[in-house]
C-alpha atoms as a PDB file:
ATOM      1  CA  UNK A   1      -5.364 -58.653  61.258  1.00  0.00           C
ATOM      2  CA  UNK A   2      -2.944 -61.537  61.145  1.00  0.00           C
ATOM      3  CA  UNK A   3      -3.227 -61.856  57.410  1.00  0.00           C
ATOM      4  CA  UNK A   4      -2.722 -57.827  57.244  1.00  0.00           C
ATOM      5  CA  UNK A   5       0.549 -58.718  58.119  1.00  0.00           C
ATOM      6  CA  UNK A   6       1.340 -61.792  55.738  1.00  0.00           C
ATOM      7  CA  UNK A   7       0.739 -59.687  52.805  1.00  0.00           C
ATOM      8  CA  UNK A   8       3.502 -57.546  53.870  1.00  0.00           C
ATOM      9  CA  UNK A   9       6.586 -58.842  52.177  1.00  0.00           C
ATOM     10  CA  UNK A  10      10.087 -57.487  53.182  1.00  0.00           C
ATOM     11  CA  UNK A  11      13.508 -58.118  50.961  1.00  0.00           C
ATOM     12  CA  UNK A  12      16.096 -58.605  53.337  1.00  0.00           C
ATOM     13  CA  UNK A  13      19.411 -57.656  51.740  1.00  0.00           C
ATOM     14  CA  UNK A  14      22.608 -58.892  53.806  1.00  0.00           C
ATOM     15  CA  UNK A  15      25.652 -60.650  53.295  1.00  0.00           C
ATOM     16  CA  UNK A  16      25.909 -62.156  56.583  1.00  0.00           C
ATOM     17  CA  UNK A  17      24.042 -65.374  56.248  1.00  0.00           C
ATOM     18  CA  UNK A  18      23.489 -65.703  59.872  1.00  0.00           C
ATOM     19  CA  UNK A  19      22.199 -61.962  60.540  1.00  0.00           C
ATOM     20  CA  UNK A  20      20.167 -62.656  57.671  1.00  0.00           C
ATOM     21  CA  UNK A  21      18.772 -65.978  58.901  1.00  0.00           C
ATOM     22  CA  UNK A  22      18.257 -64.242  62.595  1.00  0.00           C
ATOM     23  CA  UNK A  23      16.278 -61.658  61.063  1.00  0.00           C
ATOM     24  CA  UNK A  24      14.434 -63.463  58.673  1.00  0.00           C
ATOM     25  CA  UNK A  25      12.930 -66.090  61.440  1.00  0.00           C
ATOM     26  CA  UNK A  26      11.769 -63.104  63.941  1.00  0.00           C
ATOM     27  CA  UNK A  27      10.371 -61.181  61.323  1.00  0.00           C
ATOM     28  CA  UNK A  28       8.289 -64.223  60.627  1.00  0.00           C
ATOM     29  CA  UNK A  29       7.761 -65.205  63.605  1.00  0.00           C
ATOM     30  CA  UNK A  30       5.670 -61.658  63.764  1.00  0.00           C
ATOM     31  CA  UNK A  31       3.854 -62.532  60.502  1.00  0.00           C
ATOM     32  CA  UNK A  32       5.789 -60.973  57.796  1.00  0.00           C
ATOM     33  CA  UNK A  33       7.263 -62.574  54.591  1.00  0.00           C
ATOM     34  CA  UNK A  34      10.711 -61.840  54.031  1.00  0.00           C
ATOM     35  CA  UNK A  35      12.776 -62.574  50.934  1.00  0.00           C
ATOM     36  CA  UNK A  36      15.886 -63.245  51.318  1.00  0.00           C
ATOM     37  CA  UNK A  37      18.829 -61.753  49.124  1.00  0.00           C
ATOM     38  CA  UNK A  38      22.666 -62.047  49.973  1.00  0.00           C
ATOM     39  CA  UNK A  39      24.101 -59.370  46.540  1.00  0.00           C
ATOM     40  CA  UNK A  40      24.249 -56.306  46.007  1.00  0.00           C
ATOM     41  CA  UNK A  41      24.135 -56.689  42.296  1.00  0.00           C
ATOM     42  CA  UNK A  42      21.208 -59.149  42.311  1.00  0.00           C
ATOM     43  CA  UNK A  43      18.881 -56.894  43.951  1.00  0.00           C
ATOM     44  CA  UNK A  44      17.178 -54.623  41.259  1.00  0.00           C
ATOM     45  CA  UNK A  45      16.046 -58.430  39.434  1.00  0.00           C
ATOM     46  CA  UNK A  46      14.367 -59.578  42.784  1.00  0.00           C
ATOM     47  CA  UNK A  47      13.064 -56.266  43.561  1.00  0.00           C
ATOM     48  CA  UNK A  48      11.214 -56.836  39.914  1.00  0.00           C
ATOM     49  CA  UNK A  49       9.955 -60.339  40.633  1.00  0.00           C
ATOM     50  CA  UNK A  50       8.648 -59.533  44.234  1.00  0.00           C
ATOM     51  CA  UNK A  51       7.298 -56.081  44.227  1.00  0.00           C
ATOM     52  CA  UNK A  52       8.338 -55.878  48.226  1.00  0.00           C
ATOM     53  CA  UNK A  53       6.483 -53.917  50.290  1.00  0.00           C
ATOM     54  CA  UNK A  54       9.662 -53.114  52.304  1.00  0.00           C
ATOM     55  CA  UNK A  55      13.401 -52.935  51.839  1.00  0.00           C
ATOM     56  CA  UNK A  56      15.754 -53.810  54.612  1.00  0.00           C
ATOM     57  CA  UNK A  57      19.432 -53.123  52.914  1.00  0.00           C
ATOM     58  CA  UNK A  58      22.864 -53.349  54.390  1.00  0.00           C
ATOM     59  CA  UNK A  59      24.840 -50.630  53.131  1.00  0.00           C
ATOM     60  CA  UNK A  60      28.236 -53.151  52.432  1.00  0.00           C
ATOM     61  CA  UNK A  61      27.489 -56.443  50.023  1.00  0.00           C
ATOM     62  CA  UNK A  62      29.328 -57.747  47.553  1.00  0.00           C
ATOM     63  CA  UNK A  63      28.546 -57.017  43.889  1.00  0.00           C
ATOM     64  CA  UNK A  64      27.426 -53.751  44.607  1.00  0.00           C
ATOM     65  CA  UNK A  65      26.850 -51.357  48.062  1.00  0.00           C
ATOM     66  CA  UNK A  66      23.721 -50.435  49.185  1.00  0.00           C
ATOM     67  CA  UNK A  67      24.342 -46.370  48.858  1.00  0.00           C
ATOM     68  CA  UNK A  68      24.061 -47.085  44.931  1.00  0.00           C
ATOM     69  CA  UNK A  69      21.546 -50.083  45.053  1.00  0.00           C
ATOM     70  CA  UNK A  70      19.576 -47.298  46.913  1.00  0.00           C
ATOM     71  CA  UNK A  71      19.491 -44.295  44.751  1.00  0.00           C
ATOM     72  CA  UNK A  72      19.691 -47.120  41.295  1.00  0.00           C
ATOM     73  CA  UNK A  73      16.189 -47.904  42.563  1.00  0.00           C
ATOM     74  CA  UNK A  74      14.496 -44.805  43.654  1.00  0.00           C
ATOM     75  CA  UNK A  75      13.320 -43.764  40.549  1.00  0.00           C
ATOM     76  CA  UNK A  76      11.056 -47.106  39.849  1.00  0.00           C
ATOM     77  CA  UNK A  77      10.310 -48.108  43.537  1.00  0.00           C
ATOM     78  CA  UNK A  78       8.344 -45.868  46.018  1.00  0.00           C
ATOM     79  CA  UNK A  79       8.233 -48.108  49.010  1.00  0.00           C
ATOM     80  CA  UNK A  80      10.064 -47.928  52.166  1.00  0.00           C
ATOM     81  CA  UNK A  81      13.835 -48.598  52.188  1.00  0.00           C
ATOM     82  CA  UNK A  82      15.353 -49.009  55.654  1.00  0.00           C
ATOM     83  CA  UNK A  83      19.035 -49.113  55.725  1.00  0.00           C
ATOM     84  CA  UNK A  84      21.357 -51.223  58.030  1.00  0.00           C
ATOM     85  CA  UNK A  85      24.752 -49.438  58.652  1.00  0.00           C
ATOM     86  CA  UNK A  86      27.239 -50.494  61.082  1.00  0.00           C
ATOM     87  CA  UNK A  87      28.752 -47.031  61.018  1.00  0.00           C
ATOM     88  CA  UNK A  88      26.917 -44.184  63.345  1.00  0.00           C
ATOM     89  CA  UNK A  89      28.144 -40.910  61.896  1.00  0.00           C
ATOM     90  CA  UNK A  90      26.438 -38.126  60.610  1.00  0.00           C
ATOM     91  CA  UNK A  91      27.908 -38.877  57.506  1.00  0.00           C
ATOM     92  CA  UNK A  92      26.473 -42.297  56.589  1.00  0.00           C
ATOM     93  CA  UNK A  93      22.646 -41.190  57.476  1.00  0.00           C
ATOM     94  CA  UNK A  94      22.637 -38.335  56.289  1.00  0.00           C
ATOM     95  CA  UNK A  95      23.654 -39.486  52.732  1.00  0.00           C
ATOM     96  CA  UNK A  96      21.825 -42.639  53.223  1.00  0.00           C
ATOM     97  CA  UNK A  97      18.657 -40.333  53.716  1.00  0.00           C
ATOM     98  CA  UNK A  98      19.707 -37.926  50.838  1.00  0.00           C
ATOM     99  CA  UNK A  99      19.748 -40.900  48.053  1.00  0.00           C
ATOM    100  CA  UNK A 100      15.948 -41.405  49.264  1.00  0.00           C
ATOM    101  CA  UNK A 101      16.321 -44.483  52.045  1.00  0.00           C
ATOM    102  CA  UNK A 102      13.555 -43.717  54.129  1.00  0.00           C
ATOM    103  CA  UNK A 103      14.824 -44.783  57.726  1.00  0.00           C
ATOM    104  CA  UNK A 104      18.061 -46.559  58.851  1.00  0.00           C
ATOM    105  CA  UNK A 105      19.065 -49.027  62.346  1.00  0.00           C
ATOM    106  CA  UNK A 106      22.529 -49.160  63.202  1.00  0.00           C
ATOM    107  CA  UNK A 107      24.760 -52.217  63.891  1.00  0.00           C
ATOM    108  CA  UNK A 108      24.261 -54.743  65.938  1.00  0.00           C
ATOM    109  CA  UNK A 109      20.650 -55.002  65.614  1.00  0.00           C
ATOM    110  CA  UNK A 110      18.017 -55.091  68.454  1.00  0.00           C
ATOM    111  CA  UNK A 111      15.515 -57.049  66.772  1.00  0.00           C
ATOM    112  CA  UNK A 112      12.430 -55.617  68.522  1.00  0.00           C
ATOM    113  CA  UNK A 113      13.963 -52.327  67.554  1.00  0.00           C
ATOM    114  CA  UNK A 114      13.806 -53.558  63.732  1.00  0.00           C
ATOM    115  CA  UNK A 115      10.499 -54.069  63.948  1.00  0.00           C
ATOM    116  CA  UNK A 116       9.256 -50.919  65.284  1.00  0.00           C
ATOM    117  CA  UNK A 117      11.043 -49.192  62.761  1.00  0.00           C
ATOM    118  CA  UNK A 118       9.413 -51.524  60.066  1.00  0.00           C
ATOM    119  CA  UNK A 119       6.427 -51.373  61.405  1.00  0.00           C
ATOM    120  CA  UNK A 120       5.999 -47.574  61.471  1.00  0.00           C
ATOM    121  CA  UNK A 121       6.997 -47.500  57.933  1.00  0.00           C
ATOM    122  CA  UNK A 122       4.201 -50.129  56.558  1.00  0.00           C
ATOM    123  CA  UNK A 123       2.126 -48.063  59.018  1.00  0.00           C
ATOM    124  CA  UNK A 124       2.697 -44.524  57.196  1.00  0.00           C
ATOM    125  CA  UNK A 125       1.608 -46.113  53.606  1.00  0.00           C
ATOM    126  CA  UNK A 126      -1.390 -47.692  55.066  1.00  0.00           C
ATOM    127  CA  UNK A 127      -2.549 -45.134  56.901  1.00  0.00           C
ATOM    128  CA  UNK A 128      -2.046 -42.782  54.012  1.00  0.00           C
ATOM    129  CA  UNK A 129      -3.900 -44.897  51.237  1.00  0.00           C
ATOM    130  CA  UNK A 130      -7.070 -44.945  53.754  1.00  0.00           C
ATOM    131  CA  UNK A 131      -7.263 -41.467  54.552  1.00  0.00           C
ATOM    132  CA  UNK A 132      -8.366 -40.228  50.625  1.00  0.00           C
ATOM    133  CA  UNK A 133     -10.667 -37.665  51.671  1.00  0.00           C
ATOM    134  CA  UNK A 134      -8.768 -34.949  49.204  1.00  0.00           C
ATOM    135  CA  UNK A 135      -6.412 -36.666  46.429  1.00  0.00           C
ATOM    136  CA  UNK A 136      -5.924 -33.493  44.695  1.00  0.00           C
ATOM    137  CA  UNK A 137      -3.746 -30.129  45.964  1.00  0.00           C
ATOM    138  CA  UNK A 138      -3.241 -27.568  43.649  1.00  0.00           C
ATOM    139  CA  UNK A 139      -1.556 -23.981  44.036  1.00  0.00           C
ATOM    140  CA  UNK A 140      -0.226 -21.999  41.125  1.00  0.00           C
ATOM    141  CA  UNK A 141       1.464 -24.171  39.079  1.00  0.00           C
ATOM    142  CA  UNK A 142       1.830 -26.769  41.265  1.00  0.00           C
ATOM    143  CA  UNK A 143      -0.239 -29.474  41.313  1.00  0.00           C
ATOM    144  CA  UNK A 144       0.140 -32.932  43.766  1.00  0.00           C
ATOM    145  CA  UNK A 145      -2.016 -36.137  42.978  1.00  0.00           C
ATOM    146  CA  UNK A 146      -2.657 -38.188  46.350  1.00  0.00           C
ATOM    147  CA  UNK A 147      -3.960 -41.506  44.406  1.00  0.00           C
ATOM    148  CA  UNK A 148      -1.421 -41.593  41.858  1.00  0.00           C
ATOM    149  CA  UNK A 149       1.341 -40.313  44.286  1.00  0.00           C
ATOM    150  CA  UNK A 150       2.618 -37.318  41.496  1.00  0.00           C
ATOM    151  CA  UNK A 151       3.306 -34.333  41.638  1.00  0.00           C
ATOM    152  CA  UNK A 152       3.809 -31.702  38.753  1.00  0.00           C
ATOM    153  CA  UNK A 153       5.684 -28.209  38.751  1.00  0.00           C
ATOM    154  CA  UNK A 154       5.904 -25.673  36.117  1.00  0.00           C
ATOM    155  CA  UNK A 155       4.257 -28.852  33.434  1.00  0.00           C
ATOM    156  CA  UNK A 156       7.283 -31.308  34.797  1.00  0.00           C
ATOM    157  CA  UNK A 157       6.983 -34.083  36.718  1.00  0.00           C
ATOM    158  CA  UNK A 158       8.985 -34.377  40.086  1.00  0.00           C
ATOM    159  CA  UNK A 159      10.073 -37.069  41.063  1.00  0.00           C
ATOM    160  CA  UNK A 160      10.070 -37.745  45.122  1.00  0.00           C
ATOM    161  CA  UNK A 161      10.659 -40.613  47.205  1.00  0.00           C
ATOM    162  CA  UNK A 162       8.089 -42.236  48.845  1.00  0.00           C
ATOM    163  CA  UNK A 163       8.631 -39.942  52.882  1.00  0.00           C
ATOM    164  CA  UNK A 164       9.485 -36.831  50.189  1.00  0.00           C
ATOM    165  CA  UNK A 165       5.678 -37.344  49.017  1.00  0.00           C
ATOM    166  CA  UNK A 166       4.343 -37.984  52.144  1.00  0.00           C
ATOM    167  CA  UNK A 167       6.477 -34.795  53.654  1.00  0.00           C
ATOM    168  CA  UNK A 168       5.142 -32.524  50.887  1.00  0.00           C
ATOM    169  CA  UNK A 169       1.609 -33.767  51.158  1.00  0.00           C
ATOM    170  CA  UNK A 170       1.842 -33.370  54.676  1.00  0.00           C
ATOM    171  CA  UNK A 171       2.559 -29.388  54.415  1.00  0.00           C
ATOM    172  CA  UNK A 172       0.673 -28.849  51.559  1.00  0.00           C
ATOM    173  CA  UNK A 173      -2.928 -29.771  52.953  1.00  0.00           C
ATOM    174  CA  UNK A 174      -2.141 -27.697  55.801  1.00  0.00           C
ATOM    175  CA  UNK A 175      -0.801 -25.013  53.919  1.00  0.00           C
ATOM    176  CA  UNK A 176      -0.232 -21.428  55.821  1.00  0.00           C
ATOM    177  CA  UNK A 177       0.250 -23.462  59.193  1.00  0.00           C
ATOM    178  CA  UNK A 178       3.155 -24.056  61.275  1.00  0.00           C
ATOM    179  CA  UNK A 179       3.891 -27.609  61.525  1.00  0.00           C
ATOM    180  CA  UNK A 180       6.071 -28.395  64.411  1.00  0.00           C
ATOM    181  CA  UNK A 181       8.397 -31.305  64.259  1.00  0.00           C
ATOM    182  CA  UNK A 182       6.561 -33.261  66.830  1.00  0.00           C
ATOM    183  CA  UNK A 183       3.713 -33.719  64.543  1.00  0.00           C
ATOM    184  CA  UNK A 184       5.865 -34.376  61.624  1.00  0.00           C
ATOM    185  CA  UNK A 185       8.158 -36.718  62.889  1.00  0.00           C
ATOM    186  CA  UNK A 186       4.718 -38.516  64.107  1.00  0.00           C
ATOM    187  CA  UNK A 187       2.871 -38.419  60.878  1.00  0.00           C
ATOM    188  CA  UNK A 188       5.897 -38.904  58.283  1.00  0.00           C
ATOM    189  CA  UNK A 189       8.676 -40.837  60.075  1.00  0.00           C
ATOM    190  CA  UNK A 190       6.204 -43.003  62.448  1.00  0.00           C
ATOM    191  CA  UNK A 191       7.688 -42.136  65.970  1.00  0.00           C
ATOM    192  CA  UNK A 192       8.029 -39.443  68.352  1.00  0.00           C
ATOM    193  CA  UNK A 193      10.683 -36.901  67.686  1.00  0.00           C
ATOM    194  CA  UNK A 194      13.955 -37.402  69.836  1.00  0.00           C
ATOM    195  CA  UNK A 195      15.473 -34.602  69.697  1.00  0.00           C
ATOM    196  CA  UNK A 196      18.509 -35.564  67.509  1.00  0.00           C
ATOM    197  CA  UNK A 197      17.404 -37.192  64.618  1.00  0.00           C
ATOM    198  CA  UNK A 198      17.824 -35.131  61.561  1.00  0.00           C
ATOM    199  CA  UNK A 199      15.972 -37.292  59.004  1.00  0.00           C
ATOM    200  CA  UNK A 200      13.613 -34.281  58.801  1.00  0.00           C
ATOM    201  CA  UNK A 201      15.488 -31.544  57.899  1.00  0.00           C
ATOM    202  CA  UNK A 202      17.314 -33.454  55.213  1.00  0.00           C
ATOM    203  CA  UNK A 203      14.047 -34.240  53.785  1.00  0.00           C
ATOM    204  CA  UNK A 204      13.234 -30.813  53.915  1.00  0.00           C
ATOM    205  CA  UNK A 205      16.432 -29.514  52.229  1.00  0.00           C
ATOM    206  CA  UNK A 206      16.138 -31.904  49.101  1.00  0.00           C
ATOM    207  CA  UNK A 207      12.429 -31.257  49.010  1.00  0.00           C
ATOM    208  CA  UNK A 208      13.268 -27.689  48.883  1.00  0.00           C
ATOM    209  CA  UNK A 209      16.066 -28.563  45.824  1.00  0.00           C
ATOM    210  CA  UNK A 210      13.672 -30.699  44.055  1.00  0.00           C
ATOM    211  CA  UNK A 211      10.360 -28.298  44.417  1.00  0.00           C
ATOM    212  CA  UNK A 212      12.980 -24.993  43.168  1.00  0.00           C
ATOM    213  CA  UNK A 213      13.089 -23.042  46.553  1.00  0.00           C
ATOM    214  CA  UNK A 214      16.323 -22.088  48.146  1.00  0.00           C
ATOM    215  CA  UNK A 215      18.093 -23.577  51.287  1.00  0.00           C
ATOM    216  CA  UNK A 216      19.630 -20.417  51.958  1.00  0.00           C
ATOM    217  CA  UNK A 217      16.687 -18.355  51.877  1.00  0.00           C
ATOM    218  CA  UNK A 218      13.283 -20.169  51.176  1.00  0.00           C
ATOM    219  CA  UNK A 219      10.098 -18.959  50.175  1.00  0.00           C
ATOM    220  CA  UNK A 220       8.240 -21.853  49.950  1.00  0.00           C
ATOM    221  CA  UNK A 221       8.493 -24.218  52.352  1.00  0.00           C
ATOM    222  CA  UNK A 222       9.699 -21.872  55.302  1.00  0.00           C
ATOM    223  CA  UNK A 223      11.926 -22.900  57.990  1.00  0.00           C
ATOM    224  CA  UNK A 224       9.984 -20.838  61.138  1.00  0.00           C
ATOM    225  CA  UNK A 225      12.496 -21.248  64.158  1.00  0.00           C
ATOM    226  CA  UNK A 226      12.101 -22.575  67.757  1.00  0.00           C
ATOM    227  CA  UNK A 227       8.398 -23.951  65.863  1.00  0.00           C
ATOM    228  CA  UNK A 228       8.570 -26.108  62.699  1.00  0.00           C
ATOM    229  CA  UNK A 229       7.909 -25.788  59.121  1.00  0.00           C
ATOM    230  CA  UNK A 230       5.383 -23.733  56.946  1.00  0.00           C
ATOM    231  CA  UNK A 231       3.868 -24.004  53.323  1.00  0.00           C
ATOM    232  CA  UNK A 232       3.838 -21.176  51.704  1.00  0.00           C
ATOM    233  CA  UNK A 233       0.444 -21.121  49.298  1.00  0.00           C
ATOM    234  CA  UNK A 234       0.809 -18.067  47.423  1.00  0.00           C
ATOM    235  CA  UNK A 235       4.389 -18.897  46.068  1.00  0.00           C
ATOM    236  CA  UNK A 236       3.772 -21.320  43.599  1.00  0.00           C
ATOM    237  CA  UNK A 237       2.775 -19.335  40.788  1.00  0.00           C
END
């Protein structure tokens, strides 16, 4: 198990050299690599030359913030991006979460807090690349590919973030039943629903935007109230 965990490599993106160095020795102290990286405009080249498993990123850095480091690298890297924000309104997570960061931990950091947030991410992707059972859904003209992580609409290609996939997925192999958030947060996020956290229904309103339903009245992915959310399998066509 131990070397389970030293394969996992995390790029550690913050300015403050002393957060950084605090982080980086507890993280390894619980057997993960992490890779340091103090700018914002230097972390697309080390993001090439690592391949991290895991992104920590603070949102303010010099060169470049991490709202546009973010959505620069969503299109080429799937893997889990957890942002650091000292800021706790709506605001910031919510657009953190709609430019495809997968988690965030607010300012000052409680490092055991860190971890469990990291660790339920690295958690998801392994537990999803050893359950392979079914690696193909298809419905109408929708088609999503569990081994190579695509998924095509109408002939085009969508592109989703890593928790988008995982979200879809999710719904889609359990398509015509209510999923309640409970479950959801459990299975996609990697901890038990609070109660407040609205990663979830952000994901759901861009998944909605990128797979052509409609916020205001969907027909696809159906918002069923007071019980969770429901794939629709006879609207794809």
């Amino acid at each position: 198990m131990t070397e389970q965990k030293l394969v996992s490599k995390i790029l550690l993106v913050e300015d403050d050299r002393q957060l950084s160095e605090m982080i980086k020795d507890f993280l390894e102290s619980e057997g993960l690599h992490v890779i340091q990286e103090f700018r914002g405009d230097r972390v697309e080249k080390t993001v090439e030359k690592h391949s991290p498993d895991l992104i920590i990123l603070d949102l303010m850095l010099p060169g470049k913030d991490g709202f546009t480091i973010c959505r620069d690298l969503r299109p080429e890297h799937t893997g889990p991006i957890l942002m650091l924000t000292a800021k706790s309104t709506d605001f910031d997570q919510v657009l953190g979460l709609e430019i495809g960061a997968d988690d965030y931990v607010i300012k000052p950091v409680e490092p055991r807090v860190l971890l469990a947030r990291i660790n339920a991410l690295l958690r998801r992707g392994q537990l999803a690349d050893q359950n392979k059972e079914i690696n193909e859904i298809s419905y109408g003209n929708l088609t999503i590919n569990r081994n190579s992580r695509q998924v095509v609409l109408d002939s085009k290609e969508v592109e989703l973030t890593s928790q988008e996939f995982d979200l879809l997925w999710l719904l889609a192999s359990r398509a015509g039943e209510v999923q309640n958030r409970d479950y959801i947060y459990k299975a996609v996020v990697g901890r038990d629903y609070d109660g407040l956290d609205r990663s979830v229904d952000v994901r759901i309103s861009r998944l909605r935007k990128k797979m052509l339903d409609s916020n205001d009245v969907p027909f696809r992915i159906k918002t069923i109230w007071g019980q969770g959310y429901l794939f629709v399998p006879d609207a794809w066509e």
